[in-house]
PDBML (XML) file of the C-alpha atoms, coordinates in Angstrom:
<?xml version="1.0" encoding="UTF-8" ?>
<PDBx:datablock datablockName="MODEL"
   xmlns:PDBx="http://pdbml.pdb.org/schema/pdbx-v50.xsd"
   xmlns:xsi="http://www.w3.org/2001/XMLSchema-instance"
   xsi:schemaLocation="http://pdbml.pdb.org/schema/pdbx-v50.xsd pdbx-v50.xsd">
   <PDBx:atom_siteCategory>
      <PDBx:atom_site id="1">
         <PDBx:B_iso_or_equiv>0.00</PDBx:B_iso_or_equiv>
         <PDBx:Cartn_x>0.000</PDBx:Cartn_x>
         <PDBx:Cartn_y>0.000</PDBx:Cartn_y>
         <PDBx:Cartn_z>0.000</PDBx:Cartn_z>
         <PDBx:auth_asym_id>A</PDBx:auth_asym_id>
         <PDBx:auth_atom_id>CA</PDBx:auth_atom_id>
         <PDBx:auth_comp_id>UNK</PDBx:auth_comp_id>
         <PDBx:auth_seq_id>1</PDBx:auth_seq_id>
         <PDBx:group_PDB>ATOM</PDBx:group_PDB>
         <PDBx:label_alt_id xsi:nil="true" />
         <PDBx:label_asym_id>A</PDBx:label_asym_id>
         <PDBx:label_atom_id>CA</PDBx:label_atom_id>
         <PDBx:label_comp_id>UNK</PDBx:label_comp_id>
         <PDBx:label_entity_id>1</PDBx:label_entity_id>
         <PDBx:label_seq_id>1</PDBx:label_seq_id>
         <PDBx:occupancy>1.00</PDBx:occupancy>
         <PDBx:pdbx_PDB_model_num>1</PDBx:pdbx_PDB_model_num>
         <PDBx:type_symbol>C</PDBx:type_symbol>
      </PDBx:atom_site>
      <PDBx:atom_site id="2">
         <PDBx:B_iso_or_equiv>0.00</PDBx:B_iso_or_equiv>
         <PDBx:Cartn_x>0.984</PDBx:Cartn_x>
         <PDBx:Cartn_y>3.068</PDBx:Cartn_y>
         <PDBx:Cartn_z>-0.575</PDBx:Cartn_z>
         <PDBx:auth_asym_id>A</PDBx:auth_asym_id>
         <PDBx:auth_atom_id>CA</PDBx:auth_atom_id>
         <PDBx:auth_comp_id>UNK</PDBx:auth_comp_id>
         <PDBx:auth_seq_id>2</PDBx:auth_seq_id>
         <PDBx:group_PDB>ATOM</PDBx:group_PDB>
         <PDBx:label_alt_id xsi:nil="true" />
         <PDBx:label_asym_id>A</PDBx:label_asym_id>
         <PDBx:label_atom_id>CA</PDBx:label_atom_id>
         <PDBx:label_comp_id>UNK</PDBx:label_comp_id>
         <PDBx:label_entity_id>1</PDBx:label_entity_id>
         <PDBx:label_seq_id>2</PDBx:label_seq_id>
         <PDBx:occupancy>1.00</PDBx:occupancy>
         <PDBx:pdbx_PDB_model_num>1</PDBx:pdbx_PDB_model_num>
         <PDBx:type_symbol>C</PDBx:type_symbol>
      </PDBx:atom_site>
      <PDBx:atom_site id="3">
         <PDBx:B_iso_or_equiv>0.00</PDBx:B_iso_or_equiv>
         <PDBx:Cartn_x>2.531</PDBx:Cartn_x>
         <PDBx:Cartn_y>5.603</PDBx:Cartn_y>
         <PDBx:Cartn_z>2.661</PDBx:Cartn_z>
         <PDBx:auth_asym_id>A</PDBx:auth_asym_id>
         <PDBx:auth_atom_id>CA</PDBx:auth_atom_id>
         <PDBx:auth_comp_id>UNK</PDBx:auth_comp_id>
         <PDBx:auth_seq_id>3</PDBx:auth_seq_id>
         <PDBx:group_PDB>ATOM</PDBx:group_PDB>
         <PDBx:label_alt_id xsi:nil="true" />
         <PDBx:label_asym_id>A</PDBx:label_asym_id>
         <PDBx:label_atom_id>CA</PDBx:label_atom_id>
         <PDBx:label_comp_id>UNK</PDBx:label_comp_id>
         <PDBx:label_entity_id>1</PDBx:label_entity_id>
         <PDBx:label_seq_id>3</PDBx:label_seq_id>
         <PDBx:occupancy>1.00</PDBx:occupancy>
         <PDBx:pdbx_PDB_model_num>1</PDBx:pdbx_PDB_model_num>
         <PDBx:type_symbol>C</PDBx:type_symbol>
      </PDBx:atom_site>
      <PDBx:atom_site id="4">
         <PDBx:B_iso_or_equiv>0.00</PDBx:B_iso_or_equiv>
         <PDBx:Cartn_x>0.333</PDBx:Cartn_x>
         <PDBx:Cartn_y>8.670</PDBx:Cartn_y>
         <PDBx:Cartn_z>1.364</PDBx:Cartn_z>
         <PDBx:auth_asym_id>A</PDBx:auth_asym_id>
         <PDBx:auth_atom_id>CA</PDBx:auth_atom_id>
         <PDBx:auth_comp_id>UNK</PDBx:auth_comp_id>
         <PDBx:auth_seq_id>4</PDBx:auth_seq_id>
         <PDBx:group_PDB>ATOM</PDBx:group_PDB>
         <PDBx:label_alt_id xsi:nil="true" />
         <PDBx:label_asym_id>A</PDBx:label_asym_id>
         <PDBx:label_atom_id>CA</PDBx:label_atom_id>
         <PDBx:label_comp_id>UNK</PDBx:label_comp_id>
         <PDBx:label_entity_id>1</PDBx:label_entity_id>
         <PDBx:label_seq_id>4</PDBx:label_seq_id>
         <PDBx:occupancy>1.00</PDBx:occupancy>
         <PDBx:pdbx_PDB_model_num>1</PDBx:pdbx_PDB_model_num>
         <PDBx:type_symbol>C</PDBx:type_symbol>
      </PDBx:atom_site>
      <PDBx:atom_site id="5">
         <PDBx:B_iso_or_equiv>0.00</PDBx:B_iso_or_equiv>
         <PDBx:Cartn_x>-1.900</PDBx:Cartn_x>
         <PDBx:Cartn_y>10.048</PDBx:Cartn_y>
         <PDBx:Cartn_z>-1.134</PDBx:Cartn_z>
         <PDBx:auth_asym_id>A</PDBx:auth_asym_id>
         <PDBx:auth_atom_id>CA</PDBx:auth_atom_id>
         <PDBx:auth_comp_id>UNK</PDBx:auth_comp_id>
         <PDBx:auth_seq_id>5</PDBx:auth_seq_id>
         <PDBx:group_PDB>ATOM</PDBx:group_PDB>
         <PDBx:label_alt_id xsi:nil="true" />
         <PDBx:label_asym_id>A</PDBx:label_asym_id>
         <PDBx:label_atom_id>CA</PDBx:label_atom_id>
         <PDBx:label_comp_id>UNK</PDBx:label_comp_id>
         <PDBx:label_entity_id>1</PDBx:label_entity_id>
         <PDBx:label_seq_id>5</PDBx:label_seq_id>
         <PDBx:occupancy>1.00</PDBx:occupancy>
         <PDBx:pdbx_PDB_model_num>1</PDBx:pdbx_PDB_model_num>
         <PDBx:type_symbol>C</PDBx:type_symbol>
      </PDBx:atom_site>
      <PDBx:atom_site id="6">
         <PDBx:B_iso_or_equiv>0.00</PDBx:B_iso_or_equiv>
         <PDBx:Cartn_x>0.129</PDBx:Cartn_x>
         <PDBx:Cartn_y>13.183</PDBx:Cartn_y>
         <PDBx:Cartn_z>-2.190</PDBx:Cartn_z>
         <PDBx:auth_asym_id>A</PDBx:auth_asym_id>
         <PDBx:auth_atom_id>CA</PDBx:auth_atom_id>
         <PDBx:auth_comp_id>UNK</PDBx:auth_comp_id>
         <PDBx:auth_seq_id>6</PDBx:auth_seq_id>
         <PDBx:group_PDB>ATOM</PDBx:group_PDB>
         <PDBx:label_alt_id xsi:nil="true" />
         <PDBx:label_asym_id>A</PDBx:label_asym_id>
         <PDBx:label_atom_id>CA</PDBx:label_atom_id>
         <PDBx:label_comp_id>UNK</PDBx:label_comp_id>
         <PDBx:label_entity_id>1</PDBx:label_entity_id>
         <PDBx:label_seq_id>6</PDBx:label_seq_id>
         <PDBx:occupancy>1.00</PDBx:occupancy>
         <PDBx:pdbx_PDB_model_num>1</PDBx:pdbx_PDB_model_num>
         <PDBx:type_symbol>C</PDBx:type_symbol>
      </PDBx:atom_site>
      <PDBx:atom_site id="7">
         <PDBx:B_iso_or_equiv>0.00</PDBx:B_iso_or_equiv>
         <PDBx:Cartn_x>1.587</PDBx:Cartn_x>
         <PDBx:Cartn_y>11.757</PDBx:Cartn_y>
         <PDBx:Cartn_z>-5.404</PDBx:Cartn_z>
         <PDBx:auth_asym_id>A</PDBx:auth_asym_id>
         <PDBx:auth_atom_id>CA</PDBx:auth_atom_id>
         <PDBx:auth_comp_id>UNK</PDBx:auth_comp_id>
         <PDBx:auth_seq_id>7</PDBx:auth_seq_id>
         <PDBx:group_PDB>ATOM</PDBx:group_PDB>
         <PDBx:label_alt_id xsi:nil="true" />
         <PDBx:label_asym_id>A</PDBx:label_asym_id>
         <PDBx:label_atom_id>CA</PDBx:label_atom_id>
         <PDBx:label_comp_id>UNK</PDBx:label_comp_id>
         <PDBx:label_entity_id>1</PDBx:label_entity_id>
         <PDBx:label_seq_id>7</PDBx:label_seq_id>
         <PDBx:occupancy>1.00</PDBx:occupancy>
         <PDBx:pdbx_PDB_model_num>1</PDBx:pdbx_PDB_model_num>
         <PDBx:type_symbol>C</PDBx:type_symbol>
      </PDBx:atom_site>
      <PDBx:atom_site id="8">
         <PDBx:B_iso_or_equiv>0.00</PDBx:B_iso_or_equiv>
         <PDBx:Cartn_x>4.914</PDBx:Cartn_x>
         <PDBx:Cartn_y>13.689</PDBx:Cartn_y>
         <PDBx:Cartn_z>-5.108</PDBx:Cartn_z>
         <PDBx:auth_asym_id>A</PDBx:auth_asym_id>
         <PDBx:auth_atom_id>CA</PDBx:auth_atom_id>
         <PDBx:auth_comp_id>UNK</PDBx:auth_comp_id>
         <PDBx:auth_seq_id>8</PDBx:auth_seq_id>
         <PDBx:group_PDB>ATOM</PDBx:group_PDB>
         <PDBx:label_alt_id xsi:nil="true" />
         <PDBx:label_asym_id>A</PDBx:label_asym_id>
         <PDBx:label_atom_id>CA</PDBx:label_atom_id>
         <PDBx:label_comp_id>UNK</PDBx:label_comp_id>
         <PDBx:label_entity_id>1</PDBx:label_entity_id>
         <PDBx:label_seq_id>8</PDBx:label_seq_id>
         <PDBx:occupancy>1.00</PDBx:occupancy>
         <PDBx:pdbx_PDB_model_num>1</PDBx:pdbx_PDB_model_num>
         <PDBx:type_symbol>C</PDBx:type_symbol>
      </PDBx:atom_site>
      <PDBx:atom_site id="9">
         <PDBx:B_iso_or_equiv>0.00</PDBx:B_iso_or_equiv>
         <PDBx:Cartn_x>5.888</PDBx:Cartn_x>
         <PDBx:Cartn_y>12.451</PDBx:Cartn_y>
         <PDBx:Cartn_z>-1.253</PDBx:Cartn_z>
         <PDBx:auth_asym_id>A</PDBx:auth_asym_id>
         <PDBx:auth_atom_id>CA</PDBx:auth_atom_id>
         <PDBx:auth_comp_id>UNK</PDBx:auth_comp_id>
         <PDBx:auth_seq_id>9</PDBx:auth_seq_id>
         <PDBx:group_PDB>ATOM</PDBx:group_PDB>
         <PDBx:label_alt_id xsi:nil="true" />
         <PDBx:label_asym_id>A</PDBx:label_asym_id>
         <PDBx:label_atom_id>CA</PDBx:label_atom_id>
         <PDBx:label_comp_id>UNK</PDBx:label_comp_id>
         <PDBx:label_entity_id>1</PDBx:label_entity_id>
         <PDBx:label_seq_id>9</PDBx:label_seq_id>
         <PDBx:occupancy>1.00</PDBx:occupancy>
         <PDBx:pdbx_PDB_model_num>1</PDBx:pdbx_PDB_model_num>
         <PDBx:type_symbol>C</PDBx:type_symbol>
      </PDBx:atom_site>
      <PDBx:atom_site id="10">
         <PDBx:B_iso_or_equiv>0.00</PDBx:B_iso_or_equiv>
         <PDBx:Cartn_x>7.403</PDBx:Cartn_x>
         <PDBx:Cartn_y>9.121</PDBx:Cartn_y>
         <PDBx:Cartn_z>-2.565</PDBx:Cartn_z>
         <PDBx:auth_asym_id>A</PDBx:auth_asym_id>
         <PDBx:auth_atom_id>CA</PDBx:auth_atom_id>
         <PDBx:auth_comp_id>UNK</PDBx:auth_comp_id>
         <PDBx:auth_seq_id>10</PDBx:auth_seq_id>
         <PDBx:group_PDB>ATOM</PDBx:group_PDB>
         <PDBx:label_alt_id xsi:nil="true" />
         <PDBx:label_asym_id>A</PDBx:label_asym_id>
         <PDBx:label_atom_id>CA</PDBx:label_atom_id>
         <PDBx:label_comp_id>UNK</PDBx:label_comp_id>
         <PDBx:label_entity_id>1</PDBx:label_entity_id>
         <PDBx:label_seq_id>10</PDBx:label_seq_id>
         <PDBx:occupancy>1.00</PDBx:occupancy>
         <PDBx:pdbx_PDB_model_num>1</PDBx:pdbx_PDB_model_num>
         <PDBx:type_symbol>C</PDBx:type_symbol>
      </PDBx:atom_site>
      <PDBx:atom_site id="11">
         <PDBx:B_iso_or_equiv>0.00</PDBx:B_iso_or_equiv>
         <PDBx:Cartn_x>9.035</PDBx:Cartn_x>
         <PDBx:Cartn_y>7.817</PDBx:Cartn_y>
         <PDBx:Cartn_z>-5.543</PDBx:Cartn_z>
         <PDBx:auth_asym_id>A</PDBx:auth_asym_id>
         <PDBx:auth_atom_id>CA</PDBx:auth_atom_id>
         <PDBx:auth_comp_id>UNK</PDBx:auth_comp_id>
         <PDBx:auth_seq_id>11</PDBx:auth_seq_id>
         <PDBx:group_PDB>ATOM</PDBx:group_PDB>
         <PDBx:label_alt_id xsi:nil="true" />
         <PDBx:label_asym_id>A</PDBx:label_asym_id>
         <PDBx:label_atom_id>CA</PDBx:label_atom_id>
         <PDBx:label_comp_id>UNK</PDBx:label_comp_id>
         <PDBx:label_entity_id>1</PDBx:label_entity_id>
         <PDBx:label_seq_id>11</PDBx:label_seq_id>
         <PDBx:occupancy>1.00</PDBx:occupancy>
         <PDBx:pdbx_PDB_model_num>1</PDBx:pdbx_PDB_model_num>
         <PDBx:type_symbol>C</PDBx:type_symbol>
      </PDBx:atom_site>
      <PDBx:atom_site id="12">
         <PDBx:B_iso_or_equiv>0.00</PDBx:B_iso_or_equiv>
         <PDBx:Cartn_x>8.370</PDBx:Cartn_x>
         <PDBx:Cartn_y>4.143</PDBx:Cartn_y>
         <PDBx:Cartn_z>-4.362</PDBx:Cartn_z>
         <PDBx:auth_asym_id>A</PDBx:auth_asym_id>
         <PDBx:auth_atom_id>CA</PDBx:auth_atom_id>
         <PDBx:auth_comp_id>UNK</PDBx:auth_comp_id>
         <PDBx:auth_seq_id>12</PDBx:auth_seq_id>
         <PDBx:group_PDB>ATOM</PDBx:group_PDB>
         <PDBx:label_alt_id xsi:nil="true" />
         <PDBx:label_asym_id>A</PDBx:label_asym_id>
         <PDBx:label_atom_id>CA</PDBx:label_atom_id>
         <PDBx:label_comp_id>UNK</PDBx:label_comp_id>
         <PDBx:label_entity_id>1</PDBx:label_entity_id>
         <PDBx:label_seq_id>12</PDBx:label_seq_id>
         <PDBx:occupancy>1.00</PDBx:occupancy>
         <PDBx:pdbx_PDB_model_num>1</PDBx:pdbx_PDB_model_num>
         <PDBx:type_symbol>C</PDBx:type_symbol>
      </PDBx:atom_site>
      <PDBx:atom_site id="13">
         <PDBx:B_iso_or_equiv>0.00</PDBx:B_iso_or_equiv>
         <PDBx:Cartn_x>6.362</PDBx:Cartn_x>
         <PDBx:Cartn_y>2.424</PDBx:Cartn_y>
         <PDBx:Cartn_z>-6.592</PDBx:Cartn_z>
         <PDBx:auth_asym_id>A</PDBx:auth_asym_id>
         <PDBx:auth_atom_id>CA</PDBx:auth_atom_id>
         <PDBx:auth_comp_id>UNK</PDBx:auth_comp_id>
         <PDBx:auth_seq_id>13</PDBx:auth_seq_id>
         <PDBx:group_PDB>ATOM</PDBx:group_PDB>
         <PDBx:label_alt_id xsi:nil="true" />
         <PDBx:label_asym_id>A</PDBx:label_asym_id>
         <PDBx:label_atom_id>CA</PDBx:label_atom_id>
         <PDBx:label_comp_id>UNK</PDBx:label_comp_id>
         <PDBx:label_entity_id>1</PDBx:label_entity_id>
         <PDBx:label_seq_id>13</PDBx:label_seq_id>
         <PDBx:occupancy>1.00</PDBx:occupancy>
         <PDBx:pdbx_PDB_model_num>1</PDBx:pdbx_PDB_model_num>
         <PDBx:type_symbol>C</PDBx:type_symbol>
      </PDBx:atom_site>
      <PDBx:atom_site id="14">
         <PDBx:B_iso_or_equiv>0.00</PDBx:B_iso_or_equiv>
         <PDBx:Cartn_x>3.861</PDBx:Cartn_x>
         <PDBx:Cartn_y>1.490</PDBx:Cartn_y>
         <PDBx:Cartn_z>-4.288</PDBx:Cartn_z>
         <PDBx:auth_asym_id>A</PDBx:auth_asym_id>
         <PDBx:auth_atom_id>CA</PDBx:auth_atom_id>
         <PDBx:auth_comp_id>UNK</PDBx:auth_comp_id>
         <PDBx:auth_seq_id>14</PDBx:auth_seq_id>
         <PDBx:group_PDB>ATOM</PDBx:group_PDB>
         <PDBx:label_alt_id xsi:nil="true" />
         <PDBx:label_asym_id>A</PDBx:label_asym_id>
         <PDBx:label_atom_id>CA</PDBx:label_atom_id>
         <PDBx:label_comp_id>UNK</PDBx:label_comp_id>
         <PDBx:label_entity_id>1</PDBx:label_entity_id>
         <PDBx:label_seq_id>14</PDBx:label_seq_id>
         <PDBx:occupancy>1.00</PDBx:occupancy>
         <PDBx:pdbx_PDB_model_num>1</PDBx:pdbx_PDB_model_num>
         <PDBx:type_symbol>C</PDBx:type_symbol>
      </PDBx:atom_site>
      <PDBx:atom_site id="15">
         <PDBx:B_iso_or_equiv>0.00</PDBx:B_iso_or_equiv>
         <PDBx:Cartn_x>3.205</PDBx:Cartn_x>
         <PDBx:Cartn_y>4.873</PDBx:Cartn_y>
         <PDBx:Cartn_z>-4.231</PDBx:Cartn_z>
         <PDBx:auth_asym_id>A</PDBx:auth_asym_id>
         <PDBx:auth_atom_id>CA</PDBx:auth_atom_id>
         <PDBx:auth_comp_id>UNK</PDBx:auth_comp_id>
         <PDBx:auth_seq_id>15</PDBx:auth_seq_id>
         <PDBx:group_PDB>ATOM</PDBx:group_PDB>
         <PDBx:label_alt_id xsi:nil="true" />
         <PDBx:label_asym_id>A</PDBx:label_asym_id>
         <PDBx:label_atom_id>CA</PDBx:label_atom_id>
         <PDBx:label_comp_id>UNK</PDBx:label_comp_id>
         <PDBx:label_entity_id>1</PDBx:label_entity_id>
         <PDBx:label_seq_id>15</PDBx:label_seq_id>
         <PDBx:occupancy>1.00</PDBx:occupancy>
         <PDBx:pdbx_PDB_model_num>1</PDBx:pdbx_PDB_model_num>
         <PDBx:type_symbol>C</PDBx:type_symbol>
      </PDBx:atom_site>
      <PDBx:atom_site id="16">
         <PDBx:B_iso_or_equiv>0.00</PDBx:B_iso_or_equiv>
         <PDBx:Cartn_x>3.155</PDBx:Cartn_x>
         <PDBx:Cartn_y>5.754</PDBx:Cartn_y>
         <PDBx:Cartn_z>-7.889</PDBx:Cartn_z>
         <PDBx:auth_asym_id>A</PDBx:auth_asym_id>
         <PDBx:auth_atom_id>CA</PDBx:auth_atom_id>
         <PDBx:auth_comp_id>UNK</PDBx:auth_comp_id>
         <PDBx:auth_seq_id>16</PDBx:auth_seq_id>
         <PDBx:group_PDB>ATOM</PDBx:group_PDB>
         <PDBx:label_alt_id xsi:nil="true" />
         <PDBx:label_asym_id>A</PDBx:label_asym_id>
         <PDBx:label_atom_id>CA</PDBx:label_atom_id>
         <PDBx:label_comp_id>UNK</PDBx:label_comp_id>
         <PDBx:label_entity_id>1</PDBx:label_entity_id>
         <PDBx:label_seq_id>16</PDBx:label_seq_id>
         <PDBx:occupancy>1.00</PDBx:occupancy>
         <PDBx:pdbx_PDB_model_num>1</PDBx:pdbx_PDB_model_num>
         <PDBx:type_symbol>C</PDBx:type_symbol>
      </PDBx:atom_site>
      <PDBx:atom_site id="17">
         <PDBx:B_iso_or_equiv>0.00</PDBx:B_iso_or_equiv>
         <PDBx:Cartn_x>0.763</PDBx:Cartn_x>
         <PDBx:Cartn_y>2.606</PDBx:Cartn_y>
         <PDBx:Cartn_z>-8.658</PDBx:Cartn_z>
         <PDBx:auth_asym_id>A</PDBx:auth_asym_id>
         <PDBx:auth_atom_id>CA</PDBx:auth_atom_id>
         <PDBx:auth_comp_id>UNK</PDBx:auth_comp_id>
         <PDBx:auth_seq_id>17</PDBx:auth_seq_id>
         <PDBx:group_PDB>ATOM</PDBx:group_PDB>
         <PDBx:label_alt_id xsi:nil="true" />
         <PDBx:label_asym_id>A</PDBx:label_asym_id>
         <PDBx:label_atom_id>CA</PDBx:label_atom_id>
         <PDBx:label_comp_id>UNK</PDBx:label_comp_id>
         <PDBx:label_entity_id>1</PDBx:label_entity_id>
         <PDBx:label_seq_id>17</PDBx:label_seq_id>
         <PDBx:occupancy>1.00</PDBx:occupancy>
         <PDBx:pdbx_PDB_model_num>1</PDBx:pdbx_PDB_model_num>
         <PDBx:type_symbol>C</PDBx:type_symbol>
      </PDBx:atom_site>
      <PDBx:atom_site id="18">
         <PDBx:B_iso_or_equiv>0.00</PDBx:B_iso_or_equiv>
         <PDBx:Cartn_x>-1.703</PDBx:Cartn_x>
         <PDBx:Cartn_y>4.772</PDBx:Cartn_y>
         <PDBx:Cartn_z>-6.655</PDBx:Cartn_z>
         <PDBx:auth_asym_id>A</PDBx:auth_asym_id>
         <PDBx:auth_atom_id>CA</PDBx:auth_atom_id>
         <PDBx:auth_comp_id>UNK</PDBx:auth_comp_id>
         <PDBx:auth_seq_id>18</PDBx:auth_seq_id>
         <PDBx:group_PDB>ATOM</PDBx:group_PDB>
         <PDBx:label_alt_id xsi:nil="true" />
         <PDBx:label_asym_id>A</PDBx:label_asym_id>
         <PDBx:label_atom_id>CA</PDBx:label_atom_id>
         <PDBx:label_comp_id>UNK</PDBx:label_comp_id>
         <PDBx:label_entity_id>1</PDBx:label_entity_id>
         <PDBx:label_seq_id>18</PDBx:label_seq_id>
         <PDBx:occupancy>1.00</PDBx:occupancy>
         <PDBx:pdbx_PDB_model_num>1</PDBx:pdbx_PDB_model_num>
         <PDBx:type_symbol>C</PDBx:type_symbol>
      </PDBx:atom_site>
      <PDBx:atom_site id="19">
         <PDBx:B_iso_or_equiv>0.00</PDBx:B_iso_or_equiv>
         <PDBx:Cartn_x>-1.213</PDBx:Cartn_x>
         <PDBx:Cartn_y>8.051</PDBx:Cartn_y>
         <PDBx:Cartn_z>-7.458</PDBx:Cartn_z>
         <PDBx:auth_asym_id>A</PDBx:auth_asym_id>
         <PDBx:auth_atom_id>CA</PDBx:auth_atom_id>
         <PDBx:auth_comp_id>UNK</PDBx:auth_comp_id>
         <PDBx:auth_seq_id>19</PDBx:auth_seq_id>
         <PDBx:group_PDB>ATOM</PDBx:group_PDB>
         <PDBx:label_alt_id xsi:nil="true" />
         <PDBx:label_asym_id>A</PDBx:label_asym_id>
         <PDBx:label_atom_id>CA</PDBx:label_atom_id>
         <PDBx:label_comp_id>UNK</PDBx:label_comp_id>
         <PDBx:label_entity_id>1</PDBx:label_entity_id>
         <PDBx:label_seq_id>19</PDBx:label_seq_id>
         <PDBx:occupancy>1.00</PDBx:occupancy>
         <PDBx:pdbx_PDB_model_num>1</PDBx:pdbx_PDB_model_num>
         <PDBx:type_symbol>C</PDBx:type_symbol>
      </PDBx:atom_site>
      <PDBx:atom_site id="20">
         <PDBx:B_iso_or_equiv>0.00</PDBx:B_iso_or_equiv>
         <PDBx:Cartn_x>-1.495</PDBx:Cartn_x>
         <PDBx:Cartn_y>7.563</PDBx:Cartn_y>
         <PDBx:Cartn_z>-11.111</PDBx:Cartn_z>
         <PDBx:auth_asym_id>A</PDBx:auth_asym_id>
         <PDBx:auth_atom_id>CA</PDBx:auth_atom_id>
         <PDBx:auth_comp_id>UNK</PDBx:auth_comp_id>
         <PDBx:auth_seq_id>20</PDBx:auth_seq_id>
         <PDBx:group_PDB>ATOM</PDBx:group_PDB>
         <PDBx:label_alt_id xsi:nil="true" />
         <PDBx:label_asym_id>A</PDBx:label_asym_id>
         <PDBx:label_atom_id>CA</PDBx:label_atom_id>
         <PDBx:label_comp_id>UNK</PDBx:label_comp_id>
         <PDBx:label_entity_id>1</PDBx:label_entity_id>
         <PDBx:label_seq_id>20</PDBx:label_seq_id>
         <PDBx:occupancy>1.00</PDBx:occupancy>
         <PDBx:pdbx_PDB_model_num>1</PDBx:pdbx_PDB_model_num>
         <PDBx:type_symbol>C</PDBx:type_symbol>
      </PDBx:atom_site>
      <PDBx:atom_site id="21">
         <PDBx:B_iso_or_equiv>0.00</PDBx:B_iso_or_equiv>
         <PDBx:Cartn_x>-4.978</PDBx:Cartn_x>
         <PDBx:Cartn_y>6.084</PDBx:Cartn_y>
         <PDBx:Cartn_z>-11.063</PDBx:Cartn_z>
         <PDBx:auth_asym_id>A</PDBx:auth_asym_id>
         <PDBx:auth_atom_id>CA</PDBx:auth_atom_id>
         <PDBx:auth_comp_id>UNK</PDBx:auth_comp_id>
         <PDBx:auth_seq_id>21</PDBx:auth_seq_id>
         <PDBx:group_PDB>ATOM</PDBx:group_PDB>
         <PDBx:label_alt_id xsi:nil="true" />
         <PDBx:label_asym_id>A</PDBx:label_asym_id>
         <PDBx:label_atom_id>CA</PDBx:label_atom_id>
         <PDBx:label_comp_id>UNK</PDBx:label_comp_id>
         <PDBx:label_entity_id>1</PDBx:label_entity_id>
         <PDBx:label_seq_id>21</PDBx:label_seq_id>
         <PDBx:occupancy>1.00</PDBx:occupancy>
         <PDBx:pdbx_PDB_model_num>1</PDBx:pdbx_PDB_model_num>
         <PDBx:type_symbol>C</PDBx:type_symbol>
      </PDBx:atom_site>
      <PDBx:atom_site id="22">
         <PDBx:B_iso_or_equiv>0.00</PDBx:B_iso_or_equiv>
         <PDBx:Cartn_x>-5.603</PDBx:Cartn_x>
         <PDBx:Cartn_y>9.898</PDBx:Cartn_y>
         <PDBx:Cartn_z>-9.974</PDBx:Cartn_z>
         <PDBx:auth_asym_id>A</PDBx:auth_asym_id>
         <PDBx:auth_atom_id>CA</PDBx:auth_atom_id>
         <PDBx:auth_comp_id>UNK</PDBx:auth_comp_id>
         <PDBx:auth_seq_id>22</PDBx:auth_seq_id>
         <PDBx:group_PDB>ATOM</PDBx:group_PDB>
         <PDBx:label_alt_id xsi:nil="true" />
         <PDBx:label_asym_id>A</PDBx:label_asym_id>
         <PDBx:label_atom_id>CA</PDBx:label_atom_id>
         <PDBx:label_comp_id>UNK</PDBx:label_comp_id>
         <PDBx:label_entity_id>1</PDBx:label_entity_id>
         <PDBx:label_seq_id>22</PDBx:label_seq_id>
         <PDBx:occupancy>1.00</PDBx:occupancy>
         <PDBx:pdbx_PDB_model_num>1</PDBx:pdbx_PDB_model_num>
         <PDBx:type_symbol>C</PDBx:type_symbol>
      </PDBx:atom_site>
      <PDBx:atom_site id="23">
         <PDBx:B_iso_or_equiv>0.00</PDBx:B_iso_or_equiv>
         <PDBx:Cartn_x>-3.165</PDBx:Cartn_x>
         <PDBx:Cartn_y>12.260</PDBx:Cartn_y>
         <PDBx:Cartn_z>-11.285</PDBx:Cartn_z>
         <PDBx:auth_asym_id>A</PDBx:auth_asym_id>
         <PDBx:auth_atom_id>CA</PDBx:auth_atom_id>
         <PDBx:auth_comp_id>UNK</PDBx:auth_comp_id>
         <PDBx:auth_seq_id>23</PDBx:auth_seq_id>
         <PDBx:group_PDB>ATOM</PDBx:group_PDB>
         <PDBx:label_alt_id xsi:nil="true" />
         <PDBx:label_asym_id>A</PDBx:label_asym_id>
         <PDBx:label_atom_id>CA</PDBx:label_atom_id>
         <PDBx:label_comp_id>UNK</PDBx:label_comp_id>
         <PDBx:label_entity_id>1</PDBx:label_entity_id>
         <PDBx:label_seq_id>23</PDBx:label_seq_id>
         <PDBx:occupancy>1.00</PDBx:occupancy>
         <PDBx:pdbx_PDB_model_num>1</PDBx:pdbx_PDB_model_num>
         <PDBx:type_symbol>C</PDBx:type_symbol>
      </PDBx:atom_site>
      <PDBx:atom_site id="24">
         <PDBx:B_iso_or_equiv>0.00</PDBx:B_iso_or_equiv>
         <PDBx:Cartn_x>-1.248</PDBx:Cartn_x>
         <PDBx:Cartn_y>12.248</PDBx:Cartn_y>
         <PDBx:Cartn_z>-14.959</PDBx:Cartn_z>
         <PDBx:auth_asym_id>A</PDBx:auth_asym_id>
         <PDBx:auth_atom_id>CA</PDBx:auth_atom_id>
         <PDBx:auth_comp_id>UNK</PDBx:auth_comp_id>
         <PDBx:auth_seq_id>24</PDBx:auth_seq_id>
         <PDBx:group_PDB>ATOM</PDBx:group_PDB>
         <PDBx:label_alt_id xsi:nil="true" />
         <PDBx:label_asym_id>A</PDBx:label_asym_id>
         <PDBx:label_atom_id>CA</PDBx:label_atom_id>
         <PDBx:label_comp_id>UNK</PDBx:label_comp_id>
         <PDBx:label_entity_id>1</PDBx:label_entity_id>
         <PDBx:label_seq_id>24</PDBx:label_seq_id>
         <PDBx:occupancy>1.00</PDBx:occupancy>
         <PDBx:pdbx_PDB_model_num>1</PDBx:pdbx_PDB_model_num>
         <PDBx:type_symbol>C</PDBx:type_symbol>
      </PDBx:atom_site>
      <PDBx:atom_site id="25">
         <PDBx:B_iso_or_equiv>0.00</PDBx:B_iso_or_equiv>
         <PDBx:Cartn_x>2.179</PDBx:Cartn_x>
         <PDBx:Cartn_y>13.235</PDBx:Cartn_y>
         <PDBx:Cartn_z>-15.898</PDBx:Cartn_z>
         <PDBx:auth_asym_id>A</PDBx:auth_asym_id>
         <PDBx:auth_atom_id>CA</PDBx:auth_atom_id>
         <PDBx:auth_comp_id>UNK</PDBx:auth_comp_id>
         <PDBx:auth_seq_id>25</PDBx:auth_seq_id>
         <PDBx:group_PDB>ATOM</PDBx:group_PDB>
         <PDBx:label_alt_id xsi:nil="true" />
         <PDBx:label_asym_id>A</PDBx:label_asym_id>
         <PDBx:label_atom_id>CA</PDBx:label_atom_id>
         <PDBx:label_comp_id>UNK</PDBx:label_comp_id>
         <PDBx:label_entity_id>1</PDBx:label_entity_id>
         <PDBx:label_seq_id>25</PDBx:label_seq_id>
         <PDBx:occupancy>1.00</PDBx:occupancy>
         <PDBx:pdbx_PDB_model_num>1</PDBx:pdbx_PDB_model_num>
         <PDBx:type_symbol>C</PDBx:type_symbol>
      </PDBx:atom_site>
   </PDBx:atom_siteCategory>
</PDBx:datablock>
């Protein structure tokens, strides 16, 4: 699981997996 959901706190790819069902690049 991921350790937050502000997509620029952690590289870890945990992290991203999450972030990017929300926010694009």
């Amino acid at each position: 699981e991921p350790s937050s959901m502000d997509p620029l706190f952690s590289r870890t790819g945990n992290n991203q997996q999450a972030a990017e069902n929300i926010y694009e690049r």
